[in-house]
C-alpha atoms as a PDB file:
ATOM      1  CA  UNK A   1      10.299 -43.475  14.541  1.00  0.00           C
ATOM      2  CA  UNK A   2       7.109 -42.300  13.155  1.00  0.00           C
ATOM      3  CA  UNK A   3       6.953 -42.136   9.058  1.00  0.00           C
ATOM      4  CA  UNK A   4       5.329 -38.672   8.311  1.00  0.00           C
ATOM      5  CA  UNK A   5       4.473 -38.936   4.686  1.00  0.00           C
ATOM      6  CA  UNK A   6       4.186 -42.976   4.350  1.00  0.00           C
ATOM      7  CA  UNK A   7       6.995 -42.381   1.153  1.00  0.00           C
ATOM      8  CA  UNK A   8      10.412 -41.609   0.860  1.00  0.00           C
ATOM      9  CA  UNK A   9       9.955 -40.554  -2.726  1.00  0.00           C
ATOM     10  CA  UNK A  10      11.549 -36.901  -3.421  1.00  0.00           C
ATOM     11  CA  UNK A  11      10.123 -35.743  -7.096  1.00  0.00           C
ATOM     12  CA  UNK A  12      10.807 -32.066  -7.649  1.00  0.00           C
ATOM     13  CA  UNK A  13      13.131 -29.530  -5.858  1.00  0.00           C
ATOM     14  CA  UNK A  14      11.161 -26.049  -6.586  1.00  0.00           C
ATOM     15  CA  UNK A  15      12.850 -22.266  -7.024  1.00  0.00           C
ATOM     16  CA  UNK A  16      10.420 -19.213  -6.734  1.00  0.00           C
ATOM     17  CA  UNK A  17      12.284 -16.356  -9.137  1.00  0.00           C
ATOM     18  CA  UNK A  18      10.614 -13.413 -10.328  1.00  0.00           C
ATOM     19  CA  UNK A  19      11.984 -13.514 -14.363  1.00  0.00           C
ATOM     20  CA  UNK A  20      11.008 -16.962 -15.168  1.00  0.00           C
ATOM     21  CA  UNK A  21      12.234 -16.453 -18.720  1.00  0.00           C
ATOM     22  CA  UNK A  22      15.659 -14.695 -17.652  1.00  0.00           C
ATOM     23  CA  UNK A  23      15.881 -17.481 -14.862  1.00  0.00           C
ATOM     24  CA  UNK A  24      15.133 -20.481 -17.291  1.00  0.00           C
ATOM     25  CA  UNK A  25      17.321 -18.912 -19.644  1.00  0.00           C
ATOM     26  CA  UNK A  26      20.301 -18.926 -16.950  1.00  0.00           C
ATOM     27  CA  UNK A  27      19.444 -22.645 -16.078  1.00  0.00           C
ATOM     28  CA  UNK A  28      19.643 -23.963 -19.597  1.00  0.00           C
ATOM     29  CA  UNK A  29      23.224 -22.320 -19.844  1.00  0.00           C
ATOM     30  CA  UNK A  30      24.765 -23.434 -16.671  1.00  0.00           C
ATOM     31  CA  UNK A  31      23.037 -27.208 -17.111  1.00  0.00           C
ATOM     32  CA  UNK A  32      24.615 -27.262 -21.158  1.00  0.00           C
ATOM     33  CA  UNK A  33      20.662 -28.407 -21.881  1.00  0.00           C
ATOM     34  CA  UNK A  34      18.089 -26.309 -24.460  1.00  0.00           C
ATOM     35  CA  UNK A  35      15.915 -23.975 -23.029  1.00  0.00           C
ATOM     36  CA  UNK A  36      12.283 -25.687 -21.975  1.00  0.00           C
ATOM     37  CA  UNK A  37       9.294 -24.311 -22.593  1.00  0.00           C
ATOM     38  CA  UNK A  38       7.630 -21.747 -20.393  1.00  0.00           C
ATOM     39  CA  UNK A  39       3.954 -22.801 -19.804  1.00  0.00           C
ATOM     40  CA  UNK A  40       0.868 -21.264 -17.585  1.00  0.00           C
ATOM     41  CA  UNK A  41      -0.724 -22.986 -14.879  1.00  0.00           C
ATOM     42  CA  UNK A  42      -4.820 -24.101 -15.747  1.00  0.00           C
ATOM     43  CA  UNK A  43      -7.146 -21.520 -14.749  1.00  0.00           C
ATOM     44  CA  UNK A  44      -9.168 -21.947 -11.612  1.00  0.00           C
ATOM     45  CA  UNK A  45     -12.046 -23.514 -13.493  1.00  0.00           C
ATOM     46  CA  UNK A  46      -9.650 -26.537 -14.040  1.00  0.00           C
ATOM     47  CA  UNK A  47      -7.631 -26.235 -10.860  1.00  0.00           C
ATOM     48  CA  UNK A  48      -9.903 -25.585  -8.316  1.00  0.00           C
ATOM     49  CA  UNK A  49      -7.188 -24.223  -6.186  1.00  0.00           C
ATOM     50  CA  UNK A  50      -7.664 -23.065  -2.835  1.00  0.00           C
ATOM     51  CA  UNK A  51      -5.477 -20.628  -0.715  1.00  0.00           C
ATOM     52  CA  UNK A  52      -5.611 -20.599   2.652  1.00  0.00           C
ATOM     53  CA  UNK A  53      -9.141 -21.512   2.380  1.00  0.00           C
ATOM     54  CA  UNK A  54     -10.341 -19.771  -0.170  1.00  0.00           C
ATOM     55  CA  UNK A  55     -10.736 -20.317  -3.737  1.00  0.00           C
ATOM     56  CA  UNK A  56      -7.099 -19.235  -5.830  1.00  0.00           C
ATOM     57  CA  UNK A  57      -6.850 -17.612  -9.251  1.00  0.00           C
ATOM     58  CA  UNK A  58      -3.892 -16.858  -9.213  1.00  0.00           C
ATOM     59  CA  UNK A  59      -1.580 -18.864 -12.269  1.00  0.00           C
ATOM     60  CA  UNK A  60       1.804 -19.314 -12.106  1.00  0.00           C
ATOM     61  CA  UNK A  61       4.766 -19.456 -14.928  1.00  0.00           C
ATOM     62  CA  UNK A  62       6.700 -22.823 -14.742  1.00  0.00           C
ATOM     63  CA  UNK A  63       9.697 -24.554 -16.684  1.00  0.00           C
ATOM     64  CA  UNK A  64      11.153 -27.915 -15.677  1.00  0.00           C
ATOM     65  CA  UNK A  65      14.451 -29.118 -16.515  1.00  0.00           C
ATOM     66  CA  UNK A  66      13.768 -33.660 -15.668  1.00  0.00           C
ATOM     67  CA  UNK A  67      17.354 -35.066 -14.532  1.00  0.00           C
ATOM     68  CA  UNK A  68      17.234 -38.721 -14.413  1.00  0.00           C
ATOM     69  CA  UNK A  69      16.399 -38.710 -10.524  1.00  0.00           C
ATOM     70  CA  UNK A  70      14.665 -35.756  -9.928  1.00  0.00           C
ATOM     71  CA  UNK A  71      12.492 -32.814 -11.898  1.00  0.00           C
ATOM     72  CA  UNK A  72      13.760 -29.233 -11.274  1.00  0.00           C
ATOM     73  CA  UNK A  73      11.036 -26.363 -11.302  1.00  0.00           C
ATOM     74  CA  UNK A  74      11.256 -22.724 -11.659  1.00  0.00           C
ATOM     75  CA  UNK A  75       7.870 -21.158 -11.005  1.00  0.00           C
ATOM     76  CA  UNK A  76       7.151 -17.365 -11.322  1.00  0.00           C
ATOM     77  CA  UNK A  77       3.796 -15.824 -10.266  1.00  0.00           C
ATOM     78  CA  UNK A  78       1.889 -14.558 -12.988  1.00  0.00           C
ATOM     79  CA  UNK A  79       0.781 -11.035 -11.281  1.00  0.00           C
ATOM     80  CA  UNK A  80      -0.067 -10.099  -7.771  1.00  0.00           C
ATOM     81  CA  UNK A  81      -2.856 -12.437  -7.509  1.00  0.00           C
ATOM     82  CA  UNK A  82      -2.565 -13.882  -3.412  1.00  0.00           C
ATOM     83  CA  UNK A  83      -1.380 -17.054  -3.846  1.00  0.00           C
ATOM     84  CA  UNK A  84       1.310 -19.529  -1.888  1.00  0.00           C
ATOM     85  CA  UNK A  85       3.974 -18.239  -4.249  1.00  0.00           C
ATOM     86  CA  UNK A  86       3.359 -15.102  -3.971  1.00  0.00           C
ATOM     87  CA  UNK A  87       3.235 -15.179  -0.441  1.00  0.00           C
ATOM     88  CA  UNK A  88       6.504 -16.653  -0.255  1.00  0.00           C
ATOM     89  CA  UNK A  89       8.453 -14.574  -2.744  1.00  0.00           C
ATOM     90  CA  UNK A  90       7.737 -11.454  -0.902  1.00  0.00           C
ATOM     91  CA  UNK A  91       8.265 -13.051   2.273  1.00  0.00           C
ATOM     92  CA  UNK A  92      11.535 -14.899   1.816  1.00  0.00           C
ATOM     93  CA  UNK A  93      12.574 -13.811  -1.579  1.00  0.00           C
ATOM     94  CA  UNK A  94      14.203 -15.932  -5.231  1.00  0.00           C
ATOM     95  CA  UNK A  95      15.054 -19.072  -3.922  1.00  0.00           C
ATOM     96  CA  UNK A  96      14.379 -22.167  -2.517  1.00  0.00           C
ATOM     97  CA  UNK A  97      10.501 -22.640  -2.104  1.00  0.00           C
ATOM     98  CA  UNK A  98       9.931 -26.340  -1.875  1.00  0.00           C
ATOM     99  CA  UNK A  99      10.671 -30.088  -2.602  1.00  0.00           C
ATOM    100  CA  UNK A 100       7.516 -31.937  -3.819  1.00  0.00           C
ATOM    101  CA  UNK A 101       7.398 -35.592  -2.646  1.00  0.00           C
ATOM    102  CA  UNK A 102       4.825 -38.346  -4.329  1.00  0.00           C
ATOM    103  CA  UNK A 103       2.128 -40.071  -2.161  1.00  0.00           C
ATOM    104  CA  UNK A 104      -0.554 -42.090  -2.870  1.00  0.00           C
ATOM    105  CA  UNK A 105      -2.944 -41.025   0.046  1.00  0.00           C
ATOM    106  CA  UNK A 106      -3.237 -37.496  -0.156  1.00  0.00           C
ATOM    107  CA  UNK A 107      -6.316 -37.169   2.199  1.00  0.00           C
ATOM    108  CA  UNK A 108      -4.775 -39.460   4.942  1.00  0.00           C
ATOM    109  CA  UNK A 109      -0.754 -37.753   4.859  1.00  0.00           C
ATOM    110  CA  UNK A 110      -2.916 -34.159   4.901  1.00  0.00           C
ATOM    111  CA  UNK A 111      -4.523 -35.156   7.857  1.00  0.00           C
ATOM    112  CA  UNK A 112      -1.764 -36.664   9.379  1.00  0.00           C
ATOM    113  CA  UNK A 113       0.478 -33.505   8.668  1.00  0.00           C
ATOM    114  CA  UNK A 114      -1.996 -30.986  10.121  1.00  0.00           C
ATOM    115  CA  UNK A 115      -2.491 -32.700  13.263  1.00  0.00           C
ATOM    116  CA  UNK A 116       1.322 -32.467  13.262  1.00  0.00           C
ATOM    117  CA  UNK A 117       1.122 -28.840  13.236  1.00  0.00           C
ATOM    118  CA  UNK A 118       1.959 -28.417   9.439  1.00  0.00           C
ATOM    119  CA  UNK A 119      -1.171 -26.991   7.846  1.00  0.00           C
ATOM    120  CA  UNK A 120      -2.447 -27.023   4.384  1.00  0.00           C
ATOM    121  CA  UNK A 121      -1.567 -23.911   2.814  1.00  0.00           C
ATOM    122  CA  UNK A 122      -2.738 -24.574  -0.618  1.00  0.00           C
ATOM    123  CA  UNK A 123      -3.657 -27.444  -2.946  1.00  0.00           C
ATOM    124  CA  UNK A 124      -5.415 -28.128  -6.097  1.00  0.00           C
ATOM    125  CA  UNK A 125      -5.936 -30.543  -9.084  1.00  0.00           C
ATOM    126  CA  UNK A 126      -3.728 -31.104 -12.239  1.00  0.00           C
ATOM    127  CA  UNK A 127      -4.620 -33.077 -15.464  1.00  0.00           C
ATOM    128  CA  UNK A 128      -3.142 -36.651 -13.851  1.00  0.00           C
ATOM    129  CA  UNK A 129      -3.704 -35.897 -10.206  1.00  0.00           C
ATOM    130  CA  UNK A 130      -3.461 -32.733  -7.154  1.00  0.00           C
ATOM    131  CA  UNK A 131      -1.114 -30.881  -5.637  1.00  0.00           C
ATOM    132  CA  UNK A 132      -0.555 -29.455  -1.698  1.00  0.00           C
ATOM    133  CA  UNK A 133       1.631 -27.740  -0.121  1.00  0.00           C
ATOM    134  CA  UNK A 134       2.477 -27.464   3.495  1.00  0.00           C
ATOM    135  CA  UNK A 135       3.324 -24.789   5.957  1.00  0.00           C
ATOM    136  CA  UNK A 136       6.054 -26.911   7.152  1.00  0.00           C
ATOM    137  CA  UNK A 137       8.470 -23.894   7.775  1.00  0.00           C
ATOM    138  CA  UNK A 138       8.551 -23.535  11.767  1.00  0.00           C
ATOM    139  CA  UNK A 139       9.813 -26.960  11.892  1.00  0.00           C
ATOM    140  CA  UNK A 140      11.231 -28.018   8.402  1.00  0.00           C
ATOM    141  CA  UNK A 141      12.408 -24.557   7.273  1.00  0.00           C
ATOM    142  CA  UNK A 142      10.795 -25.130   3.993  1.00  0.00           C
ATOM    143  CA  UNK A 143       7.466 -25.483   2.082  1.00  0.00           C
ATOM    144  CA  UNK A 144       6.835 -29.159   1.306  1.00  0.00           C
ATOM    145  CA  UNK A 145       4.495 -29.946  -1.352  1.00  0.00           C
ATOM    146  CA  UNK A 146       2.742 -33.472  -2.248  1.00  0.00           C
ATOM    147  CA  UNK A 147       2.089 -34.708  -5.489  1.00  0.00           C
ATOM    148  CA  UNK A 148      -0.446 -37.474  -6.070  1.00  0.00           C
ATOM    149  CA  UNK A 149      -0.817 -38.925  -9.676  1.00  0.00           C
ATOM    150  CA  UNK A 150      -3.896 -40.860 -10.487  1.00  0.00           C
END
């Protein structure tokens, strides 16, 4: 059987909620942990994110809670900038958007996973590497996104 991604190395599991204060709040509780910080995404001078082809400004609010094995994200959209999150909240919803899996050959798995019939939705950079996500829904029933630290 075919590998896919060349890596079988799951990093984040990702929840789209529209209070990402009220929602990290909730987390903290439940996990028995302190609250995380709330940050901003970069703007798109740093980011250089593109959405479905065309250049993104939209930022997002994030909070991560880091378990020994895995990272847990809560990401909120900022406004009602387009964007892959956006798009997906209204769409689908508070939930589940995607698990984020580490490679090392971002250009080659992107290439591999579009002539696989799972597009690149969105992607851009991060201070330590980029980020994509997938339109891996029709088949996976889920966004994926890859993660590629330099």
């Amino acid at each position: 059987m075919e590998q896919k991604l060349f890596t079988n190395r799951v990093m984040q599991v990702a929840i789209l909620c529209r209070d990402i204060k009220k929602t990290t709040e909730a987390w903290a509780k439940f996990l028995g942990v302190p609250v995380p910080p709330i940050i901003t995404t970069a703007p798109y001078e740093k980011t250089q994110a593109v959405y479905r082809g065309e250049p993104c400004r939209a930022r997002i609010y994030q909070s991560f809670f880091t378990f020994d094995n895995i990272q847990y994200e809560l990401i909120s959209p900022m406004d009602d900038t387009p964007s892959v999150w956006l798009e997906y909240l209204e769409k689908n919803g508070e939930g589940l958007h995607h698990i984020a899996f580490g490679v090392k050959n971002m250009k080659e798995t992107l290439e591999k996973l579009d002539a696989d019939g799972m597009p690149t939705v969105a992607k851009g950079e991060y201070t330590g590497g980029r980020y994509a996500y997938i339109d891996s829904v029709d088949q996976l029933t889920m966004m994926l996104e890859l993660l590629e630290n330099d």
